[in-house]
N, C-alpha and C. Protein backbone atom coordinates (compact mmCIF):
# COMPACT_ATOMS: atom_id res chain seq x y z
N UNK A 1 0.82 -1.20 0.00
CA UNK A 1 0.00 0.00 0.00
C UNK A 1 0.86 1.26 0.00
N UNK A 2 2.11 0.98 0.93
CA UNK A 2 3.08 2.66 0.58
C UNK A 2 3.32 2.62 -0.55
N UNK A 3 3.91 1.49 -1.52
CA UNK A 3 4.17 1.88 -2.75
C UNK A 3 3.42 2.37 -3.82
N UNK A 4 1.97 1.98 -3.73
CA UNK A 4 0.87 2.82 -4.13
C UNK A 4 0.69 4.13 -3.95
N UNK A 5 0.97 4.19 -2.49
CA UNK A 5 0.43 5.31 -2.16
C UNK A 5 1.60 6.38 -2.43
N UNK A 6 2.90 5.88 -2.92
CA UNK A 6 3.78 7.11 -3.20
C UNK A 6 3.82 7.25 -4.35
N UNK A 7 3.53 6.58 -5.27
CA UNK A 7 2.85 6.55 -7.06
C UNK A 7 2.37 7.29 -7.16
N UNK A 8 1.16 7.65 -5.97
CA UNK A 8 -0.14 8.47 -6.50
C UNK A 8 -0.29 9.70 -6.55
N UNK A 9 0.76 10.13 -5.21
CA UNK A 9 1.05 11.31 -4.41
C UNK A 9 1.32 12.11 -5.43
N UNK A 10 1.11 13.52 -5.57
CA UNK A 10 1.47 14.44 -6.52
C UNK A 10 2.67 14.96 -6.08
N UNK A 11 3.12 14.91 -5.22
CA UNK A 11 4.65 15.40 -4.91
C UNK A 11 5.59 14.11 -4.78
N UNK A 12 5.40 12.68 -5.02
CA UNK A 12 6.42 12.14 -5.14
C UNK A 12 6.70 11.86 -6.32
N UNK A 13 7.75 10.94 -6.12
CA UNK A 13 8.78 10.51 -7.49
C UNK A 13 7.92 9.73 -8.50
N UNK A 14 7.04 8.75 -7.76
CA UNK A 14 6.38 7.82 -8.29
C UNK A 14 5.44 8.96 -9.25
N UNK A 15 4.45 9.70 -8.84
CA UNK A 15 4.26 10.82 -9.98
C UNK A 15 4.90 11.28 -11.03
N UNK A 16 5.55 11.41 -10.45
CA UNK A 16 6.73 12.21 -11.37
C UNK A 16 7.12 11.32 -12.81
N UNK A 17 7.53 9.91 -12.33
CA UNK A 17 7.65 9.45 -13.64
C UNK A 17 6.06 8.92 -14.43
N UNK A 18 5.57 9.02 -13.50
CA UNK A 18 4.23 8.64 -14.61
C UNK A 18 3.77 9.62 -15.81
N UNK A 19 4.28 11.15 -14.96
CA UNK A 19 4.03 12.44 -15.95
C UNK A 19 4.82 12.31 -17.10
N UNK A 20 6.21 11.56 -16.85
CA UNK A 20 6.81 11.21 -17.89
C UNK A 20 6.60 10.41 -18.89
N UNK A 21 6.51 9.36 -18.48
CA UNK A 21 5.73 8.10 -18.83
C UNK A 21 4.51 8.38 -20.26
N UNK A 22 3.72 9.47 -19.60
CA UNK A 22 2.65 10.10 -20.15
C UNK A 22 3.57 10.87 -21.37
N UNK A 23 4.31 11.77 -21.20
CA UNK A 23 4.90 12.61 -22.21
C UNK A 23 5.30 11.35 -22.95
N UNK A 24 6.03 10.34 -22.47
CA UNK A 24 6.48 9.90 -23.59
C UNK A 24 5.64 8.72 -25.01
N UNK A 25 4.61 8.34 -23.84
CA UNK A 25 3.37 7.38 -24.75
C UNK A 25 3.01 9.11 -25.77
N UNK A 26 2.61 10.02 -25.07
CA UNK A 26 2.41 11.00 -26.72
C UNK A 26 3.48 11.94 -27.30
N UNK A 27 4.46 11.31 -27.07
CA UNK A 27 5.75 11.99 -27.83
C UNK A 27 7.11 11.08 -27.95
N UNK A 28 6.39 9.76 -28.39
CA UNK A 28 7.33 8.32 -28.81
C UNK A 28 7.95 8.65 -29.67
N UNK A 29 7.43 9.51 -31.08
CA UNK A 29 8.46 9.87 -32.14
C UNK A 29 9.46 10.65 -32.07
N UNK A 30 9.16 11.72 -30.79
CA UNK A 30 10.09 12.71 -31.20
C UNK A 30 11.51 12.63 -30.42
N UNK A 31 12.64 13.37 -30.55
CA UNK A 31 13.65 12.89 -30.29
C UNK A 31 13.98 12.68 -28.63
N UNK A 32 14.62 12.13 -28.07
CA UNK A 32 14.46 12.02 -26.51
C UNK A 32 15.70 12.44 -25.74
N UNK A 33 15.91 13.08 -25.19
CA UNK A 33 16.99 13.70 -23.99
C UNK A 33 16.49 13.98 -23.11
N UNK A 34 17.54 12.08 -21.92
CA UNK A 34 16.79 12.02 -20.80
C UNK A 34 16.98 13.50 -20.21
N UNK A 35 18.08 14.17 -19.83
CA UNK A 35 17.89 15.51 -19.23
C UNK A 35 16.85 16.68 -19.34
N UNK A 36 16.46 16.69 -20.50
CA UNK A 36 15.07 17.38 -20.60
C UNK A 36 13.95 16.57 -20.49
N UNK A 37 13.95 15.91 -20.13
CA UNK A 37 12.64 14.71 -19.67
C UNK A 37 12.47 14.74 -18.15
N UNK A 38 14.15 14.42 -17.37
CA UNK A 38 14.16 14.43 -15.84
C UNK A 38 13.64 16.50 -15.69
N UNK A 39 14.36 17.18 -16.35
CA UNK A 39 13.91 18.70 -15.82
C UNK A 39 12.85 19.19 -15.93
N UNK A 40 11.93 18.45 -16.66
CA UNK A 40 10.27 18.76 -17.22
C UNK A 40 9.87 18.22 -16.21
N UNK A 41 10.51 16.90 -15.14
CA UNK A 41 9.66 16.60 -14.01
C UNK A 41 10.23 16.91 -12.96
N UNK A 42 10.91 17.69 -12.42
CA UNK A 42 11.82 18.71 -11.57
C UNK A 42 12.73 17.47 -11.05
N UNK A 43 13.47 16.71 -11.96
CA UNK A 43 14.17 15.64 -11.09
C UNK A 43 15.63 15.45 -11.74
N UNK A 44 16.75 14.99 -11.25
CA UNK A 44 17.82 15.60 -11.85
C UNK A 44 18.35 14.07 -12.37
N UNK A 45 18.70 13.96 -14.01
CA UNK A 45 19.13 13.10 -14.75
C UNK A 45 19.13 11.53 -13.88
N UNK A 46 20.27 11.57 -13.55
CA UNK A 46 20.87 10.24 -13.00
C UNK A 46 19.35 10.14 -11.44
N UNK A 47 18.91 10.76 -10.76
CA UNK A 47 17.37 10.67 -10.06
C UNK A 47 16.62 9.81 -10.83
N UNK A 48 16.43 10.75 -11.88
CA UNK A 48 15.30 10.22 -13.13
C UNK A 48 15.74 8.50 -13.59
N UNK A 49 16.68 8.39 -14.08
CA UNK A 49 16.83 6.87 -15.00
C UNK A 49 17.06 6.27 -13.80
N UNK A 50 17.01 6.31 -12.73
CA UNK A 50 17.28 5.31 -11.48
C UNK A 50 15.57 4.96 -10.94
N UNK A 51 15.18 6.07 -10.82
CA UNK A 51 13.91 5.81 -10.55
C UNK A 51 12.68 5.65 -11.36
N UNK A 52 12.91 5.86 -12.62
CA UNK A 52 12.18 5.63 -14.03
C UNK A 52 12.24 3.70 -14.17
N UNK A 53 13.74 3.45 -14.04
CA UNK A 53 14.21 2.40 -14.25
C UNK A 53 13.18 1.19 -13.21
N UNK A 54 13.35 1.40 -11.91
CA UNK A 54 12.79 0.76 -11.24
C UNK A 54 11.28 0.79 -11.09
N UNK A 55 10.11 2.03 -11.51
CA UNK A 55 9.31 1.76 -11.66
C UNK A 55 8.81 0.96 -13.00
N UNK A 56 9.63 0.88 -14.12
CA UNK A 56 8.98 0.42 -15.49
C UNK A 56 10.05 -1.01 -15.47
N UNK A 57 10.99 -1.16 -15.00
CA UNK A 57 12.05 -2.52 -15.16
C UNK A 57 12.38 -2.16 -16.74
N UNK A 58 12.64 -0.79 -16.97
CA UNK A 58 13.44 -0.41 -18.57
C UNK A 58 14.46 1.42 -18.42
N UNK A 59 15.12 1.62 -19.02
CA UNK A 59 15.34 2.79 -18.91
C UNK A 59 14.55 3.42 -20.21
N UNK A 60 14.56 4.95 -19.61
CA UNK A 60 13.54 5.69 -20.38
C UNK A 60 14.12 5.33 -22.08
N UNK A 61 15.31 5.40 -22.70
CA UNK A 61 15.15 5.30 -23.79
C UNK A 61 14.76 4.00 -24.39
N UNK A 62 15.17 2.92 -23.76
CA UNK A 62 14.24 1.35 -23.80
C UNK A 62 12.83 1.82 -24.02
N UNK A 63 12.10 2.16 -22.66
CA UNK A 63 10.76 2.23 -23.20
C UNK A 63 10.26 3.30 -24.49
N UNK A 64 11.04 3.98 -24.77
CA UNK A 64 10.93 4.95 -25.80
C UNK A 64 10.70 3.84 -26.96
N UNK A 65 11.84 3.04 -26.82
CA UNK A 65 11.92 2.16 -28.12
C UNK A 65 10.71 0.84 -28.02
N UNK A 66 10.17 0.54 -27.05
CA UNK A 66 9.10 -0.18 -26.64
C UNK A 66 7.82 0.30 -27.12
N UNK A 67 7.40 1.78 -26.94
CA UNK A 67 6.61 2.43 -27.56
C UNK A 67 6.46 2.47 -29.20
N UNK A 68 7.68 2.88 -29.46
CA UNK A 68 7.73 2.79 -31.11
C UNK A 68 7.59 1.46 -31.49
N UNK A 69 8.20 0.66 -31.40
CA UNK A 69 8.04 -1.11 -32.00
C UNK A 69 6.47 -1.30 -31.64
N UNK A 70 5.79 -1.27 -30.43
CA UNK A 70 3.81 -1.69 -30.36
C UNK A 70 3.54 -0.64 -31.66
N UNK A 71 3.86 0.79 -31.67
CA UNK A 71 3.16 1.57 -32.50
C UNK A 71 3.12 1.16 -33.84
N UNK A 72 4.82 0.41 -34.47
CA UNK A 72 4.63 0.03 -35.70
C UNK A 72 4.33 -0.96 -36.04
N UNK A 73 4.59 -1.66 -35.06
CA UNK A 73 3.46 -3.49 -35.02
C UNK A 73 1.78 -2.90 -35.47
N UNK A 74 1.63 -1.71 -34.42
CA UNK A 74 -0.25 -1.38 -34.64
C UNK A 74 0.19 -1.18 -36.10
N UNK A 75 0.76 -0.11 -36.57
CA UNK A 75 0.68 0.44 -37.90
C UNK A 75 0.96 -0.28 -39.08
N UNK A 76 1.62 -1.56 -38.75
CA UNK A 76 2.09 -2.66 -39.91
C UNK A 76 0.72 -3.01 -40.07
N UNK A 77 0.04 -3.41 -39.08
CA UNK A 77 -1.08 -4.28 -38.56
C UNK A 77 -2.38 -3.57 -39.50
N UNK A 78 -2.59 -2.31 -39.06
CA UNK A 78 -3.90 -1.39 -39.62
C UNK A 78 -3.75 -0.39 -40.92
N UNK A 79 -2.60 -0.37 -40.87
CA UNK A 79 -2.02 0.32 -42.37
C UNK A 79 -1.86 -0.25 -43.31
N UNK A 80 -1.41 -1.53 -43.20
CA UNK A 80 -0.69 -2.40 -44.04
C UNK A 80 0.72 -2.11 -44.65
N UNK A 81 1.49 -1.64 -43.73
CA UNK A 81 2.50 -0.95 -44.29
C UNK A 81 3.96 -1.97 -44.26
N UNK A 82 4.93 -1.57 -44.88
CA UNK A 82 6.24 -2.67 -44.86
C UNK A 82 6.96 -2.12 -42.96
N UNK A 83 7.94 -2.71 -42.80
CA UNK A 83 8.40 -2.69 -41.69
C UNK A 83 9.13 -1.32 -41.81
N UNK A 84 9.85 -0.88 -42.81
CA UNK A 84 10.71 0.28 -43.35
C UNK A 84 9.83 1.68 -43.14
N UNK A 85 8.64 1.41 -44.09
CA UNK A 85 7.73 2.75 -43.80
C UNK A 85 6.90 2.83 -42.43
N UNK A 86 6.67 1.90 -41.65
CA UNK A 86 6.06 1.94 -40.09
C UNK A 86 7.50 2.53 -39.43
N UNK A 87 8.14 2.11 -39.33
CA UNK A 87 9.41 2.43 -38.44
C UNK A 87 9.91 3.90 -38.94
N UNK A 88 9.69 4.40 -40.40
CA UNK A 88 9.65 6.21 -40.49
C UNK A 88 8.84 6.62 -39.88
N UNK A 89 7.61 6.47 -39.70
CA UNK A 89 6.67 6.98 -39.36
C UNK A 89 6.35 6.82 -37.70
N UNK A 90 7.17 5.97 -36.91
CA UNK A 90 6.53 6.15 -35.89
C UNK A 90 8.22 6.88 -35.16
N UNK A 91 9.24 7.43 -36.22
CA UNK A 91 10.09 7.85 -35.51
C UNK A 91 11.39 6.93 -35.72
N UNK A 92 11.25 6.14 -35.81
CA UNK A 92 12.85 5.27 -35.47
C UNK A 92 13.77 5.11 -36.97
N UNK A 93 13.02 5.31 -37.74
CA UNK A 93 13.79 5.51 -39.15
C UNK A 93 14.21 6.93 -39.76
N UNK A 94 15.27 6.79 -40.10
CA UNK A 94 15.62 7.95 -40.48
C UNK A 94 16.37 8.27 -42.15
C-alpha cells in the first residue's frame, strides 16, 4: 500500500515518472533527452533513469523504443505498411 500510495502522491517521485511516462506514450516519435525529460519533471538526470528504471524494469530510452516497436506493429497491422515505412513513421527511421 506505501508503494501505491507514493505513485499516487502528486509530490512524489512515483508521480513524477508517470508524468513522464505520459509525455512519452504521446511523444514516442520525437527525439528524446533524458535531461530534458528528468527537468520537465523537476528531477535531476541520473534521479530520473534510477527511478524511471525501477518503476517500469526499462530505462527511459528502452521504453521509448518499446513504444515505437507496439506503435509500428499497430501500424504494420492497420495500415498495411512494410516494416521500413512503419518504423519512419513512428520515428525510429531515419
Amino acid at each position: 500500500m506505501g508503494r501505491l500510495r507514493q505513485i499516487a502522491s502528486v509530490e512524489g517521485r512515483g508521480y513524477k515518472i508517470a508524468k513522464a511516462i505520459d509525455w512519452l506514450c504521446l511523444n514516442y516519435a520525437a527525439p528524446l533527452r533524458i535531461e530534458d525529460l528528468a527537468t520537465s519533471v523537476q528531477m535531476s538526470a541520473p534521479t530520473f533513469h534510477s527511478h524511471f528504471r525501477r518503476l517500469t524494469g526499462m530505462s527511459p530510452l528502452q521504453y521509448q523504443k518499446w513504444l515505437r516497436l507496439n506503435e509500428a506493429k499497430r501500424v504494420m497491422l492497420s495500415e498495411h505498411l512494410d516494416a521500413a515505412d512503419a518504423a519512419y513513421k513512428v520515428g525510429s527511421g531515419c
